[in-house]
Protein backbone atom coordinates (compact mmCIF):
# COMPACT_ATOMS: atom_id res chain seq x y z
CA UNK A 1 -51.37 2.03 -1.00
CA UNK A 2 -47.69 0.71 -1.43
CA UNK A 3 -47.21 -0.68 -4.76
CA UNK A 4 -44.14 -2.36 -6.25
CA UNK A 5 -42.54 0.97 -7.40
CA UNK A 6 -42.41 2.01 -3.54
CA UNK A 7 -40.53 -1.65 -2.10
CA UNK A 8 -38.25 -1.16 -5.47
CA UNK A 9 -37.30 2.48 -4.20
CA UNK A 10 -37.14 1.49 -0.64
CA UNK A 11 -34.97 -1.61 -1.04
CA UNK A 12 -33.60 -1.67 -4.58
CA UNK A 13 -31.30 -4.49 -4.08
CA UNK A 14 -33.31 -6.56 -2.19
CA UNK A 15 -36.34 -5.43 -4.54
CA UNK A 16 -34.40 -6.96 -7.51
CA UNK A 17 -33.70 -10.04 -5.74
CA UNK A 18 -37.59 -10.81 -5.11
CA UNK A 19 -38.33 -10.28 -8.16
CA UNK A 20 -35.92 -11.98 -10.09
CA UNK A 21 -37.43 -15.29 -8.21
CA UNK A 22 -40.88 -14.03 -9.45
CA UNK A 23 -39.64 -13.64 -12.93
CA UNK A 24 -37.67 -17.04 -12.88
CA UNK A 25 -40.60 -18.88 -13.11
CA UNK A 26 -43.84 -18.29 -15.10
CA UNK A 27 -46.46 -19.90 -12.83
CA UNK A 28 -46.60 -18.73 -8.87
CA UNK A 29 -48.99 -19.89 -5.98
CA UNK A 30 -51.66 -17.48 -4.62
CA UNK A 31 -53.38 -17.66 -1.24
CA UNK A 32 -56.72 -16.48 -0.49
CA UNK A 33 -59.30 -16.54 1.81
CA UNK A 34 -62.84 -18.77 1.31
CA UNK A 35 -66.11 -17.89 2.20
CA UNK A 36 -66.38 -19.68 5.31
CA UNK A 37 -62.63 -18.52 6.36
CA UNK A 38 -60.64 -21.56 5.12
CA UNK A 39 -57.59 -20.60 3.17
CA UNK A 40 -57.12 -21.79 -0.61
CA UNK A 41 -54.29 -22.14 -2.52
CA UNK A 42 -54.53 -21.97 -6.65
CA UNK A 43 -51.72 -21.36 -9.21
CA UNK A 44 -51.41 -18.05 -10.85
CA UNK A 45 -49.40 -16.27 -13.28
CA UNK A 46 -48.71 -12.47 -12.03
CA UNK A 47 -46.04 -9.70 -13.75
CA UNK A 48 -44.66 -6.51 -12.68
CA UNK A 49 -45.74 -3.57 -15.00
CA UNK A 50 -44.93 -0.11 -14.87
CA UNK A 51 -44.69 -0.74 -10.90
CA UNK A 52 -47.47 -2.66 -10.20
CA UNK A 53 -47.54 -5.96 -9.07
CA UNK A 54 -50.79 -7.55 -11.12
CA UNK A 55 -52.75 -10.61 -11.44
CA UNK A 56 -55.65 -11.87 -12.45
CA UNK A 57 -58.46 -14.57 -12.28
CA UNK A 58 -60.09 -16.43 -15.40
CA UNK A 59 -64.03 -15.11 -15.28
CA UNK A 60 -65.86 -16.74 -12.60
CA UNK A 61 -62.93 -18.22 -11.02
CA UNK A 62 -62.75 -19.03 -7.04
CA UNK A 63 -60.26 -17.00 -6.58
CA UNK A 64 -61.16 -13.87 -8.09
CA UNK A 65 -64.18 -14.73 -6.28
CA UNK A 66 -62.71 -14.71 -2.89
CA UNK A 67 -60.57 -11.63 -3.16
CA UNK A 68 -63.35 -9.61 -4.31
CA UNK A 69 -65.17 -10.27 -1.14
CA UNK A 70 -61.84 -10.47 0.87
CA UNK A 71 -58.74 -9.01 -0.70
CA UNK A 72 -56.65 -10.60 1.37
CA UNK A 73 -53.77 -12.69 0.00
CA UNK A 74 -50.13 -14.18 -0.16
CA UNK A 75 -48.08 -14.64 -3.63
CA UNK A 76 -45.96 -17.28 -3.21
CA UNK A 77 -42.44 -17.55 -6.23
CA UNK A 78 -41.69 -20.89 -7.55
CA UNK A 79 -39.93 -23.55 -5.66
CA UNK A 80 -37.25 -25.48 -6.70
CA UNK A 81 -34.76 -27.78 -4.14
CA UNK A 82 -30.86 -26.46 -3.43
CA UNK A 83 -28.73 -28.17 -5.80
CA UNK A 84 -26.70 -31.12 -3.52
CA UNK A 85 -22.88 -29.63 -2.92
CA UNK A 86 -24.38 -26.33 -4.30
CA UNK A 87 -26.47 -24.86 -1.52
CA UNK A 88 -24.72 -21.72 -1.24
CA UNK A 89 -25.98 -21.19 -5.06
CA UNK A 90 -29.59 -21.64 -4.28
CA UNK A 91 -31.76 -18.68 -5.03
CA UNK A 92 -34.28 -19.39 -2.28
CA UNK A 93 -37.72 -18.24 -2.05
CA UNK A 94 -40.07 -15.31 -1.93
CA UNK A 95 -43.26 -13.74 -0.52
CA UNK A 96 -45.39 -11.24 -1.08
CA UNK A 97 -48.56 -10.48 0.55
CA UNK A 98 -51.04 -7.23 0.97
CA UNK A 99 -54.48 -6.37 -0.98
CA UNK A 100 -55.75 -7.32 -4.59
CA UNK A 101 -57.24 -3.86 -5.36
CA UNK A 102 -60.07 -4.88 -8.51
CA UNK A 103 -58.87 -2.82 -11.66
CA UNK A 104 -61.68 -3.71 -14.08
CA UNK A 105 -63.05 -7.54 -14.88
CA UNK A 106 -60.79 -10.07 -12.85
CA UNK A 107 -57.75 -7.91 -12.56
CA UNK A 108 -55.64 -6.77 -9.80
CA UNK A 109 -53.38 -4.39 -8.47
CA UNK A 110 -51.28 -5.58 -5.16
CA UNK A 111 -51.51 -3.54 -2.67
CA UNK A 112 -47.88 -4.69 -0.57
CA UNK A 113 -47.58 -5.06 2.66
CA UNK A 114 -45.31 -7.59 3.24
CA UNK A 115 -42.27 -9.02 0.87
CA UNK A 116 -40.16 -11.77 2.49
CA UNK A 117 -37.05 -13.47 0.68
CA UNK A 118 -35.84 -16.91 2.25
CA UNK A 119 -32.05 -17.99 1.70
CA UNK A 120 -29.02 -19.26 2.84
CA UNK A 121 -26.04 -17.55 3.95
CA UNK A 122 -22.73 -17.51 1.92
CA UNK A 123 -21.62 -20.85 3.59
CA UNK A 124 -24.74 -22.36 3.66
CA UNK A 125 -24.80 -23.22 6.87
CA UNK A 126 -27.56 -20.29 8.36
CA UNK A 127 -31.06 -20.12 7.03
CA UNK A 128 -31.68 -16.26 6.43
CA UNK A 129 -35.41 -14.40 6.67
CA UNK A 130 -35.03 -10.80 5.23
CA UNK A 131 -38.66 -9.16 5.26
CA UNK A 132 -39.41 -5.85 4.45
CA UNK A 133 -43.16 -3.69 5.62
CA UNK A 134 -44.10 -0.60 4.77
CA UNK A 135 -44.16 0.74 8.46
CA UNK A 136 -40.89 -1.76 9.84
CA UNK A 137 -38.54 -1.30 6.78
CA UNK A 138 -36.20 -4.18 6.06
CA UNK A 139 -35.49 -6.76 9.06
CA UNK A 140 -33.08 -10.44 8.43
CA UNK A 141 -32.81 -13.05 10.95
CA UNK A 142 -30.42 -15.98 10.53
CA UNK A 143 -31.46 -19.90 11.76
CA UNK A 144 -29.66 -22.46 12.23
């Protein structure tokens, strides 16, 4: 299991970025996987405690539902636009995806295995993927 404690000691810096676009915002988007294999999407409130990454589901919710029967799923931070003449200041966005792990009624536990923070470079003028795994480490491509 990777938790949050092991991408904060892996990556610090880039660990503190994530999560300071996590903790910018109080509501988040979760992905998860129906019954008949269609994806659904449903906002979600999550926190980082004593190195967990945790969220849970209201009682009888959908999508406690689904990741009970598969755990599957993609956290998703707030988004919010670049400010016009202020790109370069723009935050960006950030991913994380792995396994809800069920610690008692409608709670969970991520279980990481993939964070990805979108950007721009200093000039604004690259798109920049950074993306760290478990197994791969920390990886950044730049787009025009």
């Amino acid at each position: 299991m990777t938790a949050w404690q092991d991408v904060e000691a892996s990556v610090p810096e880039f660990a503190r970025r994530v999560r300071a676009l996590f903790d910018a915002h109080k509501h988040k988007t979760l992905a998860t996987v129906r019954a008949d294999g269609a994806p659904r999407i449903s906002g979600i409130e999550s926190v980082f405690e004593d190195g967990e990454l945790v969220f849970g589901s209201m009682p009888n919710a959908r999508k406690g539902a689904d990741l009970l029967r598969d755990p599957r799923f993609a956290l998703h931070s707030a988004t919010v636009d670049p400010v016009e003449g202020a790109e370069a200041e723009w935050p960006g966005e950030a991913k994380i995806s792995g396994r809800a792990l069920p610690v008692g009624t409608d709670r969970f536990h991520a279980d990481i295995t993939g964070v990805v923070h979108t950007h721009l470079n200093e000039k604004a003028t690259l798109l920049v993927v950074e993306w760290w795994t478990p197994a791969g480490g920390l990886r950044r491509v730049e787009r025009e």
